[in-house]
C-alpha atoms as a PDB file:
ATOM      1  CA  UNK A   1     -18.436   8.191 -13.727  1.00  0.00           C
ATOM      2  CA  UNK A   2     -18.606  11.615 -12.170  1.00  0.00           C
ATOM      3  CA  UNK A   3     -22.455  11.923 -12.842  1.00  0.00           C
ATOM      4  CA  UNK A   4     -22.734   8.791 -10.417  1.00  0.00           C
ATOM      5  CA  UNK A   5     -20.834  10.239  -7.993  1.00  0.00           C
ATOM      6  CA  UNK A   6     -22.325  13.581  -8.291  1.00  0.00           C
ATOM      7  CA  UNK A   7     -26.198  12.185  -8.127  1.00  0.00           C
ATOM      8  CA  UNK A   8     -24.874   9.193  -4.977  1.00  0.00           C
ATOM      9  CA  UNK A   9     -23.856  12.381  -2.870  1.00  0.00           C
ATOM     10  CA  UNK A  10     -26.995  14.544  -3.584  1.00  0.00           C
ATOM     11  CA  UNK A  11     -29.054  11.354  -2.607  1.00  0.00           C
ATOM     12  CA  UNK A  12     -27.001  11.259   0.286  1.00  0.00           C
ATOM     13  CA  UNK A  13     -27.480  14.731   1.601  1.00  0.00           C
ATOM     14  CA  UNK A  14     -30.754  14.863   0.582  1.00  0.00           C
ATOM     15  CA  UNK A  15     -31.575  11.835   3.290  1.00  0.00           C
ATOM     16  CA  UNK A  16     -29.216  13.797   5.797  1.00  0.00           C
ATOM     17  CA  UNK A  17     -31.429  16.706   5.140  1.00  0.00           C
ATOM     18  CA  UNK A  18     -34.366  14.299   6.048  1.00  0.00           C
ATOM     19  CA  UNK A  19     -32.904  12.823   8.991  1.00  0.00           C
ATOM     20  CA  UNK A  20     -31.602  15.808  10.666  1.00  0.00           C
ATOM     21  CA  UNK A  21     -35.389  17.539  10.332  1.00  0.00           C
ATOM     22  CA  UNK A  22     -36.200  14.173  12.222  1.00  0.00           C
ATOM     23  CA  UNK A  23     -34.301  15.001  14.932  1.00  0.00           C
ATOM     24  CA  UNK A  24     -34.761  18.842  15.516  1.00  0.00           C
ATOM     25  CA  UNK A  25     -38.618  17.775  15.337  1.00  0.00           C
ATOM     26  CA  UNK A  26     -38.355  15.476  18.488  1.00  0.00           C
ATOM     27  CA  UNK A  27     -35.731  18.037  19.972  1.00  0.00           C
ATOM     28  CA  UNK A  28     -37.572  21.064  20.031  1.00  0.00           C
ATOM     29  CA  UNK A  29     -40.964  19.094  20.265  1.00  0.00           C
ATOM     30  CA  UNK A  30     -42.979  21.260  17.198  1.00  0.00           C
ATOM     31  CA  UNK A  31     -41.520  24.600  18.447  1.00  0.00           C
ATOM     32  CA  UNK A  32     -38.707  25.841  16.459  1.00  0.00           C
ATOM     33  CA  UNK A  33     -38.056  26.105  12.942  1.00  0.00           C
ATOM     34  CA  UNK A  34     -35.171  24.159  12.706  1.00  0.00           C
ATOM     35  CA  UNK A  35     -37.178  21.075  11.017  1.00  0.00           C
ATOM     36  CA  UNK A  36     -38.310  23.577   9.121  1.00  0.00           C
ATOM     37  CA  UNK A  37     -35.450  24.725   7.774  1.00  0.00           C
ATOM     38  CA  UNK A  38     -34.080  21.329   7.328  1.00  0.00           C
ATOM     39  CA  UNK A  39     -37.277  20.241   5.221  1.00  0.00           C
ATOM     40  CA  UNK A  40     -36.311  23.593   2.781  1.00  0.00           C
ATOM     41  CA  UNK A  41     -33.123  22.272   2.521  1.00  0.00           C
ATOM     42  CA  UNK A  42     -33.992  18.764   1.524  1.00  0.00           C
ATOM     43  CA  UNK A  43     -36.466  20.416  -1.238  1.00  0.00           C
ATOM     44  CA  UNK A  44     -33.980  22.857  -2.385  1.00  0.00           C
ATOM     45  CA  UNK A  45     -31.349  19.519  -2.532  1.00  0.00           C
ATOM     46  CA  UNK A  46     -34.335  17.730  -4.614  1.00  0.00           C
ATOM     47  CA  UNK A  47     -34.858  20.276  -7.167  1.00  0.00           C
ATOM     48  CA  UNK A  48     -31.280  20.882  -7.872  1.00  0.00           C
ATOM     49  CA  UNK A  49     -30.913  17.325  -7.985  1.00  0.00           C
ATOM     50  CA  UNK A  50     -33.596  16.990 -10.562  1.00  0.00           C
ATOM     51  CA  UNK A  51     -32.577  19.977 -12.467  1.00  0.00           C
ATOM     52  CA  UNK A  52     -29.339  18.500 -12.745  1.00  0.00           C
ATOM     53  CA  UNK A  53     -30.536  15.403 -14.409  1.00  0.00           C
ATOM     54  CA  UNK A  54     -32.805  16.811 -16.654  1.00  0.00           C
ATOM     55  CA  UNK A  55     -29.452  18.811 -18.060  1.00  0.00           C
ATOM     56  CA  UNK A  56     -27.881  16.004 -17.836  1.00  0.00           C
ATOM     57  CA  UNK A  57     -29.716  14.340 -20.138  1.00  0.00           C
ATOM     58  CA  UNK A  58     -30.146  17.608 -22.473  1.00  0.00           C
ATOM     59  CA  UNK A  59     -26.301  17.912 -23.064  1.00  0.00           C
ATOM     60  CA  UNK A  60     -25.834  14.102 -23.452  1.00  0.00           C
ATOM     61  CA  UNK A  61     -23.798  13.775 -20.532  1.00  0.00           C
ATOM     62  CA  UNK A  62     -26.572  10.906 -19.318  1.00  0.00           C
ATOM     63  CA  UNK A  63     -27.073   8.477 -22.038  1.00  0.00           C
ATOM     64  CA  UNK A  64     -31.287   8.069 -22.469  1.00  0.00           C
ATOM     65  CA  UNK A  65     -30.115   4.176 -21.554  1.00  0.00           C
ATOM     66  CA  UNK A  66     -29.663   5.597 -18.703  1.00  0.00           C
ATOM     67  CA  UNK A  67     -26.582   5.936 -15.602  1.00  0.00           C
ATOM     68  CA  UNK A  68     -26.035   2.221 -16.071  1.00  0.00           C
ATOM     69  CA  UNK A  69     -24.963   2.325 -20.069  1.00  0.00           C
ATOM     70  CA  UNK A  70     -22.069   4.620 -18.719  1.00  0.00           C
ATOM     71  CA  UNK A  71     -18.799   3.288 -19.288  1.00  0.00           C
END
């Protein structure tokens, strides 16, 4: 159950990430590196996301039937 809640809230601040590079990019019109920094975030959020997973799935915490064969 924690996994869930674990991968819901990287999904979740992964968009945020997304969204907020959105908005510094019409803010500062292309100029500052805000959406820049925002997009390294969102990568950075993706990778450990993935990585996470993947050890998931090594230590048998994730079931290979996947999230939903959690009870």
């Amino acid at each position: 159950m924690i996994i869930k809640i674990v991968v819901i809230l990287m999904l979740v601040l992964i968009f945020g990430s997304l969204f907020s590079a959105l908005i510094f990019l019409f803010k500062d019109k292309g100029r500052g590196k805000r959406t820049a920094t925002a997009l390294t975030w969102r990568i950075g959020l993706s990778l450990a996301l993935f990585l996470l997973l993947m050890a998931g799935f090594y230590f048998g915490v994730i079931p290979p039937e996947g999230l939903s064969a959690m009870k």
